[in-house]
N, C-alpha and C. Protein backbone atom coordinates (compact mmCIF):
# COMPACT_ATOMS: atom_id res chain seq x y z
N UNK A 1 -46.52 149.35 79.08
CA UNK A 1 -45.93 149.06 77.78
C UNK A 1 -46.07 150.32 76.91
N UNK A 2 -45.18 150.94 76.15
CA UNK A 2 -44.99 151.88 75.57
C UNK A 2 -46.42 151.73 74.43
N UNK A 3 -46.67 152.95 73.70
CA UNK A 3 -47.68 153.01 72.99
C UNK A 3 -47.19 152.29 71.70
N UNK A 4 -46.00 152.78 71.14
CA UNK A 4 -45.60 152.08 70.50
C UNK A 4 -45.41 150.25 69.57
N UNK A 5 -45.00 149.98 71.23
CA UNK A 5 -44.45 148.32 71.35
C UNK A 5 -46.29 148.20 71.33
N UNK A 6 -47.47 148.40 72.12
CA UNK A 6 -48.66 147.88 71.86
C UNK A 6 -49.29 147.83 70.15
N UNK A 7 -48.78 148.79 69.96
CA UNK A 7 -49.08 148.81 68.21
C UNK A 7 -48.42 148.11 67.38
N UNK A 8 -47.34 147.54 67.78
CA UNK A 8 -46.46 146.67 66.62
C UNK A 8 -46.76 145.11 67.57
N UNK A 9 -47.69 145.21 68.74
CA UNK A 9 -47.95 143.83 68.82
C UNK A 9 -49.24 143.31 67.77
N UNK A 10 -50.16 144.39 68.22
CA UNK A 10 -51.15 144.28 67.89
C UNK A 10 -51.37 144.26 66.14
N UNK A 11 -50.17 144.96 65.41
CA UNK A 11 -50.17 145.17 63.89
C UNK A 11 -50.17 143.61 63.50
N UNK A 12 -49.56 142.27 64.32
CA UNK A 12 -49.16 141.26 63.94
C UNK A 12 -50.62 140.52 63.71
N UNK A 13 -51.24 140.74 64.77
CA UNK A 13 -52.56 139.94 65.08
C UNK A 13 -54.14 140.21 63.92
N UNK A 14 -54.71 139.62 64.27
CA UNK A 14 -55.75 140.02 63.12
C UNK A 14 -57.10 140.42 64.25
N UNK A 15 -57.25 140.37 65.15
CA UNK A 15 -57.78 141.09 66.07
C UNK A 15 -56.49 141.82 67.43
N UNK A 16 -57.48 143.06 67.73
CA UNK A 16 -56.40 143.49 68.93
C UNK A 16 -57.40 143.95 69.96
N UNK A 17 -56.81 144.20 71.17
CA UNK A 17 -57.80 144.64 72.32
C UNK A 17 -56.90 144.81 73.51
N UNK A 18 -57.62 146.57 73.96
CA UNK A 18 -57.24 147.08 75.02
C UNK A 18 -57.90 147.28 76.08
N UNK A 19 -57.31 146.81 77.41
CA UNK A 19 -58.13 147.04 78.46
C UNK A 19 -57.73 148.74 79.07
N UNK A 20 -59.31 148.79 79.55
CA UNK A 20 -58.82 150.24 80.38
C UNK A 20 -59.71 150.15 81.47
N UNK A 21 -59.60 150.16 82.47
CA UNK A 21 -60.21 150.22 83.97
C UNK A 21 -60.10 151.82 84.49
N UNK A 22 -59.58 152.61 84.12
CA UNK A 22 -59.81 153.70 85.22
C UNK A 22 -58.62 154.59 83.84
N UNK A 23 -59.19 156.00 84.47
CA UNK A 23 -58.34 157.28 83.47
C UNK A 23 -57.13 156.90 83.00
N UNK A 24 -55.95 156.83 84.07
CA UNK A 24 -54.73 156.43 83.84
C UNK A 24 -54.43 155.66 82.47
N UNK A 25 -55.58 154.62 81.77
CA UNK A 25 -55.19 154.05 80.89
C UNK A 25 -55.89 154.42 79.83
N UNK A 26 -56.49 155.27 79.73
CA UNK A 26 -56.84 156.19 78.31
C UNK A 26 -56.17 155.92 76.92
N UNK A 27 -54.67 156.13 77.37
CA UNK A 27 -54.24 155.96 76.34
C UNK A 27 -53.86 154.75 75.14
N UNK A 28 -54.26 153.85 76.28
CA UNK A 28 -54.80 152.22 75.47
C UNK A 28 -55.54 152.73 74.08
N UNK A 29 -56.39 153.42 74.31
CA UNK A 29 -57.73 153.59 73.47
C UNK A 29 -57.05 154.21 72.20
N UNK A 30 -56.10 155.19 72.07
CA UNK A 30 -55.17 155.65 71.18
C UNK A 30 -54.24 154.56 70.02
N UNK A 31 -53.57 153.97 70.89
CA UNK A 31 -52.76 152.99 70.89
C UNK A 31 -53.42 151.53 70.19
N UNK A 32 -54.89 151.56 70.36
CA UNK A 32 -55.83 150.45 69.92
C UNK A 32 -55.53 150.60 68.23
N UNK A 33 -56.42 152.03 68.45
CA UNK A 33 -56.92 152.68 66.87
C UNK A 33 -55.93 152.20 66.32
N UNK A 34 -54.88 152.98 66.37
CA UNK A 34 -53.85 153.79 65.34
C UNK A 34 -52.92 152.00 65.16
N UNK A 35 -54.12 150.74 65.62
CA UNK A 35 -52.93 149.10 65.68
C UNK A 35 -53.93 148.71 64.01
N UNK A 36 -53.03 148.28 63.00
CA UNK A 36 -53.03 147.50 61.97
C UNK A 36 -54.50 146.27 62.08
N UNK A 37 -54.54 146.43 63.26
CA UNK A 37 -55.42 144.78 63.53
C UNK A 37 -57.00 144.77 62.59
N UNK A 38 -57.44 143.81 62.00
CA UNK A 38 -58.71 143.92 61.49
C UNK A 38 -59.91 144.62 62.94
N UNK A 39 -59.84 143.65 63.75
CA UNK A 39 -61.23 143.33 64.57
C UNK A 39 -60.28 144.46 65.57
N UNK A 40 -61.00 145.53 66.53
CA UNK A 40 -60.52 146.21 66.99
C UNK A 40 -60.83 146.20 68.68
N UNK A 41 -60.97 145.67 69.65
CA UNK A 41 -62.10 145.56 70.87
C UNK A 41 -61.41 146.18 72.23
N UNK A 42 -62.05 146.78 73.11
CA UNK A 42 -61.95 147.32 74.20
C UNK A 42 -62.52 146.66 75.50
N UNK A 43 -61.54 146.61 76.13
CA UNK A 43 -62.65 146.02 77.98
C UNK A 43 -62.01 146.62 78.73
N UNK A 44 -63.20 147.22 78.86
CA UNK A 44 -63.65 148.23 79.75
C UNK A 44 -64.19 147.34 81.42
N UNK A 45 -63.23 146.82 81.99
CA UNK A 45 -63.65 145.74 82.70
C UNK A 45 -62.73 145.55 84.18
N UNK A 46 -62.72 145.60 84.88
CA UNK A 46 -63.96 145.91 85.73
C UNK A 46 -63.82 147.81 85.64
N UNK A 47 -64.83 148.71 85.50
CA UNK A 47 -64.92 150.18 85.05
C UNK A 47 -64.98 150.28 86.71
N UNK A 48 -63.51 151.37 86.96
CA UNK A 48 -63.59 151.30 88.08
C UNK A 48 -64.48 152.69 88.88
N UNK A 49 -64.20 153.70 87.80
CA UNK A 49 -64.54 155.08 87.43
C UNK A 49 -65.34 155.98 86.52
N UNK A 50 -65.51 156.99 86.24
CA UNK A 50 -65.89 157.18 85.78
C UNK A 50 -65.67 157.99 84.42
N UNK A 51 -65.13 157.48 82.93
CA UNK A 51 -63.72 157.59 82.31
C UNK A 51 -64.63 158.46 80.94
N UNK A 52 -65.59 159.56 81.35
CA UNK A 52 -65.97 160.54 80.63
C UNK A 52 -66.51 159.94 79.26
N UNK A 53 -66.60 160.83 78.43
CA UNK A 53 -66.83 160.81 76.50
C UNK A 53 -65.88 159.93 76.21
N UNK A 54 -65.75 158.82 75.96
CA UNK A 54 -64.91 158.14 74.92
C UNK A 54 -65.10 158.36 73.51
N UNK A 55 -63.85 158.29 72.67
CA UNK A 55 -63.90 158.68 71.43
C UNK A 55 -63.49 157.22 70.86
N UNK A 56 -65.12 156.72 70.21
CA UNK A 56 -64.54 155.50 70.00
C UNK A 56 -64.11 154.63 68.36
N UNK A 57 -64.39 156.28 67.66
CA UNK A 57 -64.31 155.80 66.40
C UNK A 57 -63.34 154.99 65.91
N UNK A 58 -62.87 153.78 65.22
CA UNK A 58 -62.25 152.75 64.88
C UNK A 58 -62.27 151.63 66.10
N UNK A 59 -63.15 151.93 66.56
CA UNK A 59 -63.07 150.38 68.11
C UNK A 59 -64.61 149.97 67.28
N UNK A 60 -64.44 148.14 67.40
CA UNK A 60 -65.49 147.33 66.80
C UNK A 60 -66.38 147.46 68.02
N UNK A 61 -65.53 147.04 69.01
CA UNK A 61 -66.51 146.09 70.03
C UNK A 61 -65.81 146.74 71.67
N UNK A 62 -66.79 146.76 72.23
CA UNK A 62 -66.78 147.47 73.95
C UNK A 62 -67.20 146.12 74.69
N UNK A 63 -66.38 146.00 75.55
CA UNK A 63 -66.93 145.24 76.55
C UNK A 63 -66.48 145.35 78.01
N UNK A 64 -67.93 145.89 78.65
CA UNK A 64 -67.94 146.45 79.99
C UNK A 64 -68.53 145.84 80.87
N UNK A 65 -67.73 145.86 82.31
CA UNK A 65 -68.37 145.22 83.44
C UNK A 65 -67.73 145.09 84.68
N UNK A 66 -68.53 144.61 85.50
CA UNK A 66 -67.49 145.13 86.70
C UNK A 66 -66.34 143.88 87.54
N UNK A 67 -66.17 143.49 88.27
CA UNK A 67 -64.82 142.19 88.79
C UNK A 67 -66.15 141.59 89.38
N UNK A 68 -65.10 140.19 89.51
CA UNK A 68 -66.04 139.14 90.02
C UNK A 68 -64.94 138.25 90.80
N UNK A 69 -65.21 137.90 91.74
CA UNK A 69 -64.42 136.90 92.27
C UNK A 69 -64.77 136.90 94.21
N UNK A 70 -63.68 136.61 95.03
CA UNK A 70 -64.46 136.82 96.42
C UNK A 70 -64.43 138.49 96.80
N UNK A 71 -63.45 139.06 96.05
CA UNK A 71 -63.16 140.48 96.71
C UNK A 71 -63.72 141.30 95.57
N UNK A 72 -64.78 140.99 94.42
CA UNK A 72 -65.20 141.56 93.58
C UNK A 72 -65.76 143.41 93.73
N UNK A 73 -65.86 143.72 92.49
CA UNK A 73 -66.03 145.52 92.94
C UNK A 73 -67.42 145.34 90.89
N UNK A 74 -68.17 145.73 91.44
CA UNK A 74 -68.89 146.21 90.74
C UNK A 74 -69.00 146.80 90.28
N UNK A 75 -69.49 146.62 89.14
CA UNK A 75 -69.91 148.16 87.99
C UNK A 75 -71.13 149.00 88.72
N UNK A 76 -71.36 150.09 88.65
CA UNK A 76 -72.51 150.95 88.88
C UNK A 76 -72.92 151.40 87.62
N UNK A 77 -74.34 151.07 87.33
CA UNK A 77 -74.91 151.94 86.47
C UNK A 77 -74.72 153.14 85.64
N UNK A 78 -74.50 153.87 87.14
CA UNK A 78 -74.71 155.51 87.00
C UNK A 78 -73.11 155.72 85.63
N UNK A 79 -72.16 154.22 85.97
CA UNK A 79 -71.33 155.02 85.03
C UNK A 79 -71.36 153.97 83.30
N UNK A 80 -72.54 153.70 83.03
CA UNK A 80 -72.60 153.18 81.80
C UNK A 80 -73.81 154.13 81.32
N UNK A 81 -73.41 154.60 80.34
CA UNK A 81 -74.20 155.28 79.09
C UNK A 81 -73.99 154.84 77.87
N UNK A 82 -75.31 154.78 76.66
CA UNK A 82 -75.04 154.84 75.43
C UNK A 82 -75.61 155.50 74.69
N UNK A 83 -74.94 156.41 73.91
CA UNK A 83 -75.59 157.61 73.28
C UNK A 83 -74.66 158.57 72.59
């Protein structure tokens, strides 16, 4: 979905939230900010990789973790930091 069309969904709502699983979707995180929405939240879910420094100024809320189901893929540690 264009960066755009995510921001004029999200301008409607009074919370908004982007998922990003792996680099490719970085630009969710852009597209979050720059949305009208009060409550701002990210899931980071299942983290498939390892998706560097996030810049998370204007995001309320992170929520990270890895899949669950029969063919589930786990989070590793090594790629959650806070600091």
């Amino acid at each position: 979905m264009p960066d755009a069309r995510v921001r004029e969904i999200l301008g409607r709502s009074g919370s908004g939230c982007a998922s990003v699983e792996n680099c490719n979707a970085l630009g969710r995180i852009d597209a979050l900010r720059a949305s009208r929405a009060r409550v701002r939240f990210l899931s980071v879910e299942p983290l498939l990789e390892d998706l560097g420094a996030l810049d998370l100024r204007g995001i309320h809320w992170v929520i990270v973790g890895g899949q669950s189901g029969p063919h589930f893929r786990p989070v590793g540690t090594r790629l959650v930091t806070v600091g």
